[in-house]
N, C-alpha and C. Protein backbone atom coordinates (compact mmCIF):
# COMPACT_ATOMS: atom_id res chain seq x y z
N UNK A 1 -49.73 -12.55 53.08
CA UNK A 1 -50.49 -11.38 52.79
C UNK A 1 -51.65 -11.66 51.85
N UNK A 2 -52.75 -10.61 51.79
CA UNK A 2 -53.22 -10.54 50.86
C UNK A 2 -53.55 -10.24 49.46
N UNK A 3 -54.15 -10.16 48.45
CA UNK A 3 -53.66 -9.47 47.33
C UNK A 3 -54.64 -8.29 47.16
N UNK A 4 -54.14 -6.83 46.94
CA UNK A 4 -55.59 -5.97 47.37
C UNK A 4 -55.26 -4.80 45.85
N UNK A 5 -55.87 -4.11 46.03
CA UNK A 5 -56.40 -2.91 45.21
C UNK A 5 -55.03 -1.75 45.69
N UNK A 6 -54.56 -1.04 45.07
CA UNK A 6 -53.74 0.05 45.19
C UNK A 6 -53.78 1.17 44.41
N UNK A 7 -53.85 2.56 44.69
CA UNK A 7 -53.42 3.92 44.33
C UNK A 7 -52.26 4.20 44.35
N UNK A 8 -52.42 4.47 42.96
CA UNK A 8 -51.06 6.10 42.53
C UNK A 8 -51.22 6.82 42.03
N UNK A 9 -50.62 7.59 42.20
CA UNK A 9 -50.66 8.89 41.27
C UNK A 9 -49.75 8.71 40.09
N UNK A 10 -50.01 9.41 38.86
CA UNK A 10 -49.75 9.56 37.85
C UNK A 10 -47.88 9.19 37.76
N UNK A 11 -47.37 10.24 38.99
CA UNK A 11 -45.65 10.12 38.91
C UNK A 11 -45.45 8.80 39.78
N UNK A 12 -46.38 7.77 40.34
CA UNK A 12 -46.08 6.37 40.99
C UNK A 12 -45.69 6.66 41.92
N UNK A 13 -46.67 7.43 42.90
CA UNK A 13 -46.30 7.93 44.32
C UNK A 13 -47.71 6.92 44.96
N UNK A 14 -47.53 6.24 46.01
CA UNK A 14 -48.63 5.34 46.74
C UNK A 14 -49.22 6.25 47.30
N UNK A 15 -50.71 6.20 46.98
CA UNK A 15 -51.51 6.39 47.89
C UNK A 15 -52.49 5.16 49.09
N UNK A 16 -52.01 4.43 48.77
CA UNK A 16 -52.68 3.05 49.87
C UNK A 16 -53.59 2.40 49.48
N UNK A 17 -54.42 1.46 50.17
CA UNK A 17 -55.28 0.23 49.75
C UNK A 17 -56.51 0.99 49.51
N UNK A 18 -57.23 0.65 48.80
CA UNK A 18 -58.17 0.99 48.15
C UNK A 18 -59.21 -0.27 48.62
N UNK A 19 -59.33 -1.34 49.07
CA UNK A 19 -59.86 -2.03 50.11
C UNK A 19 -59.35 -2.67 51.31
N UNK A 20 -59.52 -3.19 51.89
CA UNK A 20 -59.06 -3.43 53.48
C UNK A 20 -59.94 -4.99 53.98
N UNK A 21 -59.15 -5.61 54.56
CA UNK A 21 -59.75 -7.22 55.12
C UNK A 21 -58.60 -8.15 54.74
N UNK A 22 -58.77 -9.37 55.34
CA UNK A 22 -58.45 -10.81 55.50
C UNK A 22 -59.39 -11.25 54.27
N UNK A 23 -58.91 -10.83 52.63
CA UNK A 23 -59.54 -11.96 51.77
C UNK A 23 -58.61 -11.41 50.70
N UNK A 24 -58.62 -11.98 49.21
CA UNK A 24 -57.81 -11.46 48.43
C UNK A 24 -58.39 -10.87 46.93
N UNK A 25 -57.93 -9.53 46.46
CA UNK A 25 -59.27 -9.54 45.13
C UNK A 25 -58.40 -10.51 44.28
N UNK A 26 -59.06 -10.84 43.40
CA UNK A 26 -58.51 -12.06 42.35
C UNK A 26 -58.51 -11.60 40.94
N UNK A 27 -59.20 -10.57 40.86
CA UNK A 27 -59.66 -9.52 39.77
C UNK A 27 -59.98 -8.59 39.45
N UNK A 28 -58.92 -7.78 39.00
CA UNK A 28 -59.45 -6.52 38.60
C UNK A 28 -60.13 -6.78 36.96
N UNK A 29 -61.61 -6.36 36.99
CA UNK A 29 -62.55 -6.37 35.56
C UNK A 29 -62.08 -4.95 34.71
N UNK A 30 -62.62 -4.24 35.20
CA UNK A 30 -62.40 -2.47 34.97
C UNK A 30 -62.43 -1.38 35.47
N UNK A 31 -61.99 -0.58 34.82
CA UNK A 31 -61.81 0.70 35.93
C UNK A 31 -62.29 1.88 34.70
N UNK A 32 -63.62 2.60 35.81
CA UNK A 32 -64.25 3.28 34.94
C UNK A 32 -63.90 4.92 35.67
N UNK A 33 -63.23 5.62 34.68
CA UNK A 33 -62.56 6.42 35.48
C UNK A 33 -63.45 8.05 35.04
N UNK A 34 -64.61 7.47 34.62
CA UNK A 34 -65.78 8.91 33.91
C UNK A 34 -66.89 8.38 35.10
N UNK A 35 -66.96 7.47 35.52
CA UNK A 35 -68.27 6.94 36.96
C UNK A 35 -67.55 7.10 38.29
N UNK A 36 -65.82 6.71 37.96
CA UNK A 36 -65.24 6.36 39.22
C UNK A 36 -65.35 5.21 39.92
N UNK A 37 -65.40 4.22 39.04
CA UNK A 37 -65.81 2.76 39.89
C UNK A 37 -64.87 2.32 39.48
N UNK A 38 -64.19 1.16 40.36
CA UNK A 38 -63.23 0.19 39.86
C UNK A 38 -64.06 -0.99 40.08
N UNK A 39 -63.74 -1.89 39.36
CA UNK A 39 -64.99 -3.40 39.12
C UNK A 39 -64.02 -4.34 39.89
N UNK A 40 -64.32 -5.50 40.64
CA UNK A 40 -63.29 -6.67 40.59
C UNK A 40 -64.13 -7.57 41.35
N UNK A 41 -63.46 -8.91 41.21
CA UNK A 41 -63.59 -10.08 41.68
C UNK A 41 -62.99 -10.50 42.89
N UNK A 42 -63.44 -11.14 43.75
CA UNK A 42 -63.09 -11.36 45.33
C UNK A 42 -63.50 -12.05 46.27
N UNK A 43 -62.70 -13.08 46.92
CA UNK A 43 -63.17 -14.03 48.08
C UNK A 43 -63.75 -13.02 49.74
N UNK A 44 -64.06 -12.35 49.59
CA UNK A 44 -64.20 -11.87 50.82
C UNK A 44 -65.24 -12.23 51.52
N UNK A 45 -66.70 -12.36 51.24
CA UNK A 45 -67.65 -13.06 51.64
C UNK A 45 -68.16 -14.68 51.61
N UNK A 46 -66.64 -15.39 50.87
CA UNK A 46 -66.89 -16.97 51.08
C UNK A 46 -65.70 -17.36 50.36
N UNK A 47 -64.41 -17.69 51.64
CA UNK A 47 -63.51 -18.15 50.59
C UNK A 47 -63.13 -19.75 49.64
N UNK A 48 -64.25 -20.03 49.71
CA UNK A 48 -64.41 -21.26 48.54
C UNK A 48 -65.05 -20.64 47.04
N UNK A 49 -65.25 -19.33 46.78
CA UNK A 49 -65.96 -18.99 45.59
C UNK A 49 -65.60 -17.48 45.17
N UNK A 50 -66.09 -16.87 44.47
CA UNK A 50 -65.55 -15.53 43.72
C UNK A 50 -66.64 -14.59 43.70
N UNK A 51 -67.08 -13.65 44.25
CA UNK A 51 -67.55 -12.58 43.74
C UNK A 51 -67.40 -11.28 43.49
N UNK A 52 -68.24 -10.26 42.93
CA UNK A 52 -67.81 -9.53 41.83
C UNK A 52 -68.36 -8.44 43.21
N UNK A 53 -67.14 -7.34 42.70
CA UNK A 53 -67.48 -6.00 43.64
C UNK A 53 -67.58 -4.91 43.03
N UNK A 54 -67.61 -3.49 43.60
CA UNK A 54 -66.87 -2.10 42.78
C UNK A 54 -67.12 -1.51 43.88
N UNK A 55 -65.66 -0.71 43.91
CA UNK A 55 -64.82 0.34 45.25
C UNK A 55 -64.88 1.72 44.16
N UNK A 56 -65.05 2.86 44.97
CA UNK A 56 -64.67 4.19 44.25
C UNK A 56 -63.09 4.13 43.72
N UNK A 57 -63.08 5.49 43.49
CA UNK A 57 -61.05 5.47 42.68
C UNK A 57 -60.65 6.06 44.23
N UNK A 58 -61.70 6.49 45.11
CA UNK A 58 -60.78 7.20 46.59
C UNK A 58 -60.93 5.96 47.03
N UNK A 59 -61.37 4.58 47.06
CA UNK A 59 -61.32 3.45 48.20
C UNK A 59 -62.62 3.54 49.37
N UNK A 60 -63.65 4.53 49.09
CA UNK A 60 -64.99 4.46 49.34
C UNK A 60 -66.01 3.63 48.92
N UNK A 61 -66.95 3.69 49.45
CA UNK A 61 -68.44 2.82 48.98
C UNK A 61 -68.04 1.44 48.17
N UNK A 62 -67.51 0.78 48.97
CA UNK A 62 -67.32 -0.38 48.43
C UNK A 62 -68.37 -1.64 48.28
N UNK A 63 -68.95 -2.00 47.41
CA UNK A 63 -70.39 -3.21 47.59
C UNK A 63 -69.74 -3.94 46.64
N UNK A 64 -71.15 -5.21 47.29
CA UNK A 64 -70.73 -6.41 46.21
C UNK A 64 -71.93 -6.32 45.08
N UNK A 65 -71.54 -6.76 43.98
CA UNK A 65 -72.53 -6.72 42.74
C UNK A 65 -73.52 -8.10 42.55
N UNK A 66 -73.30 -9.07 42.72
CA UNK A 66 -73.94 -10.17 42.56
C UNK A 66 -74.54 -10.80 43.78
N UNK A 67 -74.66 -10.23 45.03
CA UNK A 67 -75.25 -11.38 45.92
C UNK A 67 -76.75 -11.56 45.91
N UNK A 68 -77.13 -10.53 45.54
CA UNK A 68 -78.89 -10.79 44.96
C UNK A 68 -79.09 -11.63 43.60
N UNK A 69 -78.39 -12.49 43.02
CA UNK A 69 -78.76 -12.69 41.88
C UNK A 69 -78.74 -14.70 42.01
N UNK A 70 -78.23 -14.97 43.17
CA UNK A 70 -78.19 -15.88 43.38
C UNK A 70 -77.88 -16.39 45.13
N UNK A 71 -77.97 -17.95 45.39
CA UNK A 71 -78.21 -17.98 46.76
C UNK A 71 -76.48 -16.78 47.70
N UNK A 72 -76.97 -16.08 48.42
CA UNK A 72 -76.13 -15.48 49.33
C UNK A 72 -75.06 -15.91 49.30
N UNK A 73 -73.36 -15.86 48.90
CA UNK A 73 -72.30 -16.19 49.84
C UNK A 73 -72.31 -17.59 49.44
N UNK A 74 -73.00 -18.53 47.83
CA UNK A 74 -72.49 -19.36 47.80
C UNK A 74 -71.93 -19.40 45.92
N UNK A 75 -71.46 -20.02 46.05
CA UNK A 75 -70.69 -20.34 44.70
C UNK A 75 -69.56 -19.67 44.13
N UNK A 76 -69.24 -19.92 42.47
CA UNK A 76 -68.46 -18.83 41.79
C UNK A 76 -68.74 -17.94 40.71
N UNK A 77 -68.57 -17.15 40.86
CA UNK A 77 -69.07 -15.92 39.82
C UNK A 77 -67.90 -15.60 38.71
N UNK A 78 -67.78 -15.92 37.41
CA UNK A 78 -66.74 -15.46 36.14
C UNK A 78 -67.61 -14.37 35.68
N UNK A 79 -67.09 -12.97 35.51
CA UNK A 79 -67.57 -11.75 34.77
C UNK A 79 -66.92 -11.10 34.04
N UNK A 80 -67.55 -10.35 32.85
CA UNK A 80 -67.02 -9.82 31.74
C UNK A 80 -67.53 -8.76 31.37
N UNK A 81 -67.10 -7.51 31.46
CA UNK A 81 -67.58 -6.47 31.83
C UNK A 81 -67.18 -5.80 30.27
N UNK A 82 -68.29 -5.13 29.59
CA UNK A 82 -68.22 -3.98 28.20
C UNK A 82 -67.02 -3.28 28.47
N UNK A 83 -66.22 -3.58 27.21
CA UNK A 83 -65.68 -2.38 27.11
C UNK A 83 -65.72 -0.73 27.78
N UNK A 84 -67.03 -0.36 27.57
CA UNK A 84 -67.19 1.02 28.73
C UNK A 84 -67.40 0.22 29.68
N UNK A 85 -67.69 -0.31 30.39
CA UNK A 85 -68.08 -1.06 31.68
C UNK A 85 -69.55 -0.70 32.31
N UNK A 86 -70.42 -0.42 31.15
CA UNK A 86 -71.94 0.18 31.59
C UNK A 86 -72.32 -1.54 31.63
N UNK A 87 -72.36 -2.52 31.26
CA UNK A 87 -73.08 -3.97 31.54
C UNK A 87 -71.60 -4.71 31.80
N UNK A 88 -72.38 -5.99 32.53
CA UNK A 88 -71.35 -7.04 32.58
C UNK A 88 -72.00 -9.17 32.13
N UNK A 89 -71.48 -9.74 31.65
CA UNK A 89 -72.30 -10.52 31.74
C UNK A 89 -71.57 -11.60 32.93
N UNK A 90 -72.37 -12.37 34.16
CA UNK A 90 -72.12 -13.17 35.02
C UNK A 90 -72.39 -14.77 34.76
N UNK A 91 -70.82 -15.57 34.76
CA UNK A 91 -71.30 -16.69 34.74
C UNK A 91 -71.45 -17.87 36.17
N UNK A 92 -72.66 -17.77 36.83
CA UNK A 92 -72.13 -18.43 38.09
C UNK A 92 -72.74 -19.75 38.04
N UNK A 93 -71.81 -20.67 39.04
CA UNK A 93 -72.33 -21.98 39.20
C UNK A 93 -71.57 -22.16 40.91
N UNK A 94 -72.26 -23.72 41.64
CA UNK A 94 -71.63 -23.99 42.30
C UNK A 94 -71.50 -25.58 42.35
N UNK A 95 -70.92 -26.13 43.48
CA UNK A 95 -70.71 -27.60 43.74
C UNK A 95 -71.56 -28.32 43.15
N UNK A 96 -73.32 -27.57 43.47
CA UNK A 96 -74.23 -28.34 43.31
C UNK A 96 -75.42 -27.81 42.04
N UNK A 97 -74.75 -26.71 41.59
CA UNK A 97 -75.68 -26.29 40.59
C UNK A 97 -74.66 -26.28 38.61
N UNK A 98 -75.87 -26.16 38.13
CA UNK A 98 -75.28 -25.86 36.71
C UNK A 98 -75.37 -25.00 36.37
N UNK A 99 -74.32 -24.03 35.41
CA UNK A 99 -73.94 -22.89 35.50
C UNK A 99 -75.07 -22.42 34.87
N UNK A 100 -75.19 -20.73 35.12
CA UNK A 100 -75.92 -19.67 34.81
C UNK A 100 -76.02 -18.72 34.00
N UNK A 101 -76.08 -18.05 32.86
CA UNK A 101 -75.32 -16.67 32.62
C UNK A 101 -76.63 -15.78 32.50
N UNK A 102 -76.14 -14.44 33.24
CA UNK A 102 -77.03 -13.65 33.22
C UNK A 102 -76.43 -11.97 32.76
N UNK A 103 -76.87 -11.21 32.00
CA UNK A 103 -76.33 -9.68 31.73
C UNK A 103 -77.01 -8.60 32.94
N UNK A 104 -75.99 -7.98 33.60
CA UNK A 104 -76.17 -6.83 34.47
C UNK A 104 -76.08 -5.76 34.09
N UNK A 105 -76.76 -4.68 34.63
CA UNK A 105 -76.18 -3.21 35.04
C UNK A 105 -74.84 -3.05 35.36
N UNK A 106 -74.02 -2.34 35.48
CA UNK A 106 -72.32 -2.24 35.60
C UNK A 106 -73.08 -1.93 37.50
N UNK A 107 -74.02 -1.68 37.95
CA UNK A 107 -74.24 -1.55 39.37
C UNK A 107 -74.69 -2.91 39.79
N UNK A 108 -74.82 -3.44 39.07
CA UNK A 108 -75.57 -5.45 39.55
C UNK A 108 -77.34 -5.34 39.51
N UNK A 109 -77.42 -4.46 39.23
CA UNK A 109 -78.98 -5.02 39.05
C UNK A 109 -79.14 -5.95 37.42
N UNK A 110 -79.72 -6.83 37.31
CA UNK A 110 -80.16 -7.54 36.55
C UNK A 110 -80.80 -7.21 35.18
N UNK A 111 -80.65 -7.57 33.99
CA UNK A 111 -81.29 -6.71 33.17
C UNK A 111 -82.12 -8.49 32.53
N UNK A 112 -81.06 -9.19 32.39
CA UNK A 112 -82.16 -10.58 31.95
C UNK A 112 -81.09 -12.02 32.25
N UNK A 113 -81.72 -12.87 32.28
CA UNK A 113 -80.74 -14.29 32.28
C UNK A 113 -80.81 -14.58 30.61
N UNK A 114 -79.32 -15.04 30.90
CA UNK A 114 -79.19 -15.52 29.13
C UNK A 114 -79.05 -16.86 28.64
N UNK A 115 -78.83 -17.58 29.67
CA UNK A 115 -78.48 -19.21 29.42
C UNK A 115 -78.61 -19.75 30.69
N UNK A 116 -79.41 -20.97 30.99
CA UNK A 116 -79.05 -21.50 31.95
C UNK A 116 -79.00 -23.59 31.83
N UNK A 117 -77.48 -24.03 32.11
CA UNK A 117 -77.68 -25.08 31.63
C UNK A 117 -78.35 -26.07 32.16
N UNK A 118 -78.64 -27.20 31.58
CA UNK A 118 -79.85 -27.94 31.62
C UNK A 118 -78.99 -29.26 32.44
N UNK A 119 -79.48 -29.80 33.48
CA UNK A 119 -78.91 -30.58 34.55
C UNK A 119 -79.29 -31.85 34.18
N UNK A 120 -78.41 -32.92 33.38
CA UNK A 120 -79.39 -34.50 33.06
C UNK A 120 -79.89 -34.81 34.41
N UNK A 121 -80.65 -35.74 34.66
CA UNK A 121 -81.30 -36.23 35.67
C UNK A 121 -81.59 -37.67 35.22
N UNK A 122 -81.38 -38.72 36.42
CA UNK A 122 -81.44 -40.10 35.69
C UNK A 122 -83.32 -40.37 35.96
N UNK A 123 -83.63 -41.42 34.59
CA UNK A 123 -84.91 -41.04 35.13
C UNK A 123 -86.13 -41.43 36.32
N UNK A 124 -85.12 -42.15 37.43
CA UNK A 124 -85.45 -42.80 38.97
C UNK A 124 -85.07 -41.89 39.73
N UNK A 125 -83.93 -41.58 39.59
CA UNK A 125 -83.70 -40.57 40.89
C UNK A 125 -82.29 -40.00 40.44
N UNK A 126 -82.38 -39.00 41.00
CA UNK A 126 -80.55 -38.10 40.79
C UNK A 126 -79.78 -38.47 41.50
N UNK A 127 -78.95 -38.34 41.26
CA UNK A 127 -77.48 -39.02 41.98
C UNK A 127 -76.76 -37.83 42.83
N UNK A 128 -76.78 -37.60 43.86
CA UNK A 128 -76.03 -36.52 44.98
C UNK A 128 -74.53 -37.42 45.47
N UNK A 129 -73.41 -36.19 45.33
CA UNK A 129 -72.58 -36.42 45.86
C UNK A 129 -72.22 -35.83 46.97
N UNK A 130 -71.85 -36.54 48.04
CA UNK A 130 -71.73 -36.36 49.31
C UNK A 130 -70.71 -35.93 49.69
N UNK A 131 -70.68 -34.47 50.71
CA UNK A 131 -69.49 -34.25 50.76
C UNK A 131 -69.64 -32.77 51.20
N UNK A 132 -68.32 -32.08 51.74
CA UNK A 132 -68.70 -30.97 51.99
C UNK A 132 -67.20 -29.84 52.34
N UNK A 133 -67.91 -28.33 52.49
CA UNK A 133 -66.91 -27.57 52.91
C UNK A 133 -65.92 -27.94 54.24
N UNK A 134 -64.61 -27.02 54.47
CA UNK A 134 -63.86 -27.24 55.88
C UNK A 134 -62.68 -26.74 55.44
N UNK A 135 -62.26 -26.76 56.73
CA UNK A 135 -60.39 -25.81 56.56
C UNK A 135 -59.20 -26.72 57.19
N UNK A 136 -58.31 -26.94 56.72
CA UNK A 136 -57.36 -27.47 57.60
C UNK A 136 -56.05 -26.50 57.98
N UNK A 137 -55.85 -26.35 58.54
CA UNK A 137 -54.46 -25.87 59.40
C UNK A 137 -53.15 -26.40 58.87
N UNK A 138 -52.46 -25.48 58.17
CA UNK A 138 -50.82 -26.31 57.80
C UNK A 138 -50.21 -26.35 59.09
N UNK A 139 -49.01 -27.55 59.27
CA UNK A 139 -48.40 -27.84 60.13
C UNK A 139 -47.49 -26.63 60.49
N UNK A 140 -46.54 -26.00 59.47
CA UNK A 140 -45.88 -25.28 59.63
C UNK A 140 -45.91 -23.50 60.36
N UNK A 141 -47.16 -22.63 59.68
CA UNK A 141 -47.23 -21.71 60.23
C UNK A 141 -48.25 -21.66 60.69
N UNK A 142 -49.55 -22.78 60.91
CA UNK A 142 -50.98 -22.68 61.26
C UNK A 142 -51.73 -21.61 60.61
N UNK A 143 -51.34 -21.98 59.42
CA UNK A 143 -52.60 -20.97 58.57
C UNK A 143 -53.73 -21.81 58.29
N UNK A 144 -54.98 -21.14 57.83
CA UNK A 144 -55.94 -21.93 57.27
C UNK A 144 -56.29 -21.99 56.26
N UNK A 145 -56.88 -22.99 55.70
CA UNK A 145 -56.79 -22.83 54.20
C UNK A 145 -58.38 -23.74 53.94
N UNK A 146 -58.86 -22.74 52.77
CA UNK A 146 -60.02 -24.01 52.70
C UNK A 146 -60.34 -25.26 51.73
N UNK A 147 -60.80 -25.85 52.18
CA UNK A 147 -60.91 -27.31 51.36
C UNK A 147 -62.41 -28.10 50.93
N UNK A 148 -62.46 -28.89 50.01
CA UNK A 148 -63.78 -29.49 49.94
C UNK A 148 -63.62 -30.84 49.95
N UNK A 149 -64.73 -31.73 49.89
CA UNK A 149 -64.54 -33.28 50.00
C UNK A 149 -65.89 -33.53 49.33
N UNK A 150 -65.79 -34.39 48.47
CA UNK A 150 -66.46 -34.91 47.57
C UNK A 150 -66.71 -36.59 47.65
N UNK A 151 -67.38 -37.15 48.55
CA UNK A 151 -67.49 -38.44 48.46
C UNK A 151 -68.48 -39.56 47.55
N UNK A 152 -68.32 -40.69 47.00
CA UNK A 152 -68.82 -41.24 45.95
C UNK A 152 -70.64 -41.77 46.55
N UNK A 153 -71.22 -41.76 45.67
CA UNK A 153 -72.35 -42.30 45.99
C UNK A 153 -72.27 -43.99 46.57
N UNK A 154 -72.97 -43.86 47.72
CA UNK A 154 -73.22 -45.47 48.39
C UNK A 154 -71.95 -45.26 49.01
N UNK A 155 -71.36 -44.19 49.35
CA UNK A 155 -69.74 -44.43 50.23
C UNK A 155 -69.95 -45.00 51.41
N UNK A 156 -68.83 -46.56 51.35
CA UNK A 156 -68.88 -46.80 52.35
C UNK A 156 -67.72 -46.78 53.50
N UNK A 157 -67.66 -46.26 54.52
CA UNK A 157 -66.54 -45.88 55.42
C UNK A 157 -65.33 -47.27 55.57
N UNK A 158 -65.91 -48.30 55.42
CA UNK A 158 -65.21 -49.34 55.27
C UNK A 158 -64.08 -49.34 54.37
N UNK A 159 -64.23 -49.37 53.64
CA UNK A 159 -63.70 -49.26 52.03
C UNK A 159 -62.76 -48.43 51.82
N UNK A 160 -61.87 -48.72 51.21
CA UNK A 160 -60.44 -47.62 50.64
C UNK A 160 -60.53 -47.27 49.34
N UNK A 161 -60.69 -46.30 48.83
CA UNK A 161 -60.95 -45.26 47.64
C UNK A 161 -59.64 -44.45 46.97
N UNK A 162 -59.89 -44.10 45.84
CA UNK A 162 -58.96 -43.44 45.36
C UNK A 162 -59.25 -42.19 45.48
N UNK A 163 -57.89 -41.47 45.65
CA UNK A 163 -58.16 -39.89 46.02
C UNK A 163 -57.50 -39.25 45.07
N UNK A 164 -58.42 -38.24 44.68
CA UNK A 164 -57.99 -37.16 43.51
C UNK A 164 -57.99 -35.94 44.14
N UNK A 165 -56.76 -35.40 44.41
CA UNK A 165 -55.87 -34.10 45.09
C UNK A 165 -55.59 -32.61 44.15
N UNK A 166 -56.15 -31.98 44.13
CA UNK A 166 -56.23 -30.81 42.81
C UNK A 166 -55.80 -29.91 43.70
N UNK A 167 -54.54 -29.18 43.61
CA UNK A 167 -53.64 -28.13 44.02
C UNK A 167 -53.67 -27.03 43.14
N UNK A 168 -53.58 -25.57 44.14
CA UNK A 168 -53.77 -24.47 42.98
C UNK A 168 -52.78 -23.55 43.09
């Protein structure tokens, strides 16, 4: 299953999912119950990375908050949303970038970038690691699951390498 959003009422009577799909939220930020927004975090538009959403308290108008603020559907987004939940600040990075932080609107519009870190660079040329997204299939129930591969600079296919396996 997935892990999703749920309603109750006050005496813990279900009222049902409050979003719907094949992805899982990973975070509930806040729940602003004077706007009616609930805030959270969620693989639904790329499940190698995290982004930030807000659903009504009925499970309406559901959008994502961050896909304008960086490339579409790639990376991960960490957010930290005010106390009232009127701003949030976003920290995103991905495979190939260095992280970002920028302060939002509690709706995702942008108010300014606050840090962005500084990438060494050697001073001939940068060093790219090779490598990329994909899913493999477990043997047992054929689920899919996604994975990355990270190969060393000058990799040569010949050659036997050590493999570093990070399970979550």
């Amino acid at each position: 299953g997935f892990r999703k959003v749920y309603r109750y009422t006050a005496e813990g009577k279900a009222l049902g999912e409050m979003v719907r799909g094949d992805w899982d939220v990973q975070k509930i930020h806040s729940v602003d119950a004077k706007t009616g927004w609930v805030y959270f975090s969620a693989n639904k538009d790329n499940p190698f990375g995290s982004h930030t959403y807000r659903v009504k308290l009925d499970g309406s108008g559901m959008e994502p908050l961050d896909q304008a603020s960086v490339r579409p559907g790639a990376g991960w987004h960490e957010v930290r949303f005010s106390p009232t939940a009127k701003y949030y600040v976003d920290e995103w990075s991905d495979h190939a970038s260095a992280p970002r932080l920028t302060l939002h609107h509690a709706d995702g519009k942008r108010i300014r970038d606050i840090a962005t870190a500084q990438q060494e660079q050697e001073p001939k040329q940068k060093t790219e690691l090779k490598g990329g997204f994909f899913r493999i299939k477990t043997p047992d129930e054929g689920v899919t699951l996604p994975a990355t591969v990270q190969l060393p600079p000058n990799f040569d296919p010949a050659k036997k390498y050590p493999v570093w396996l990070q399970l979550y």
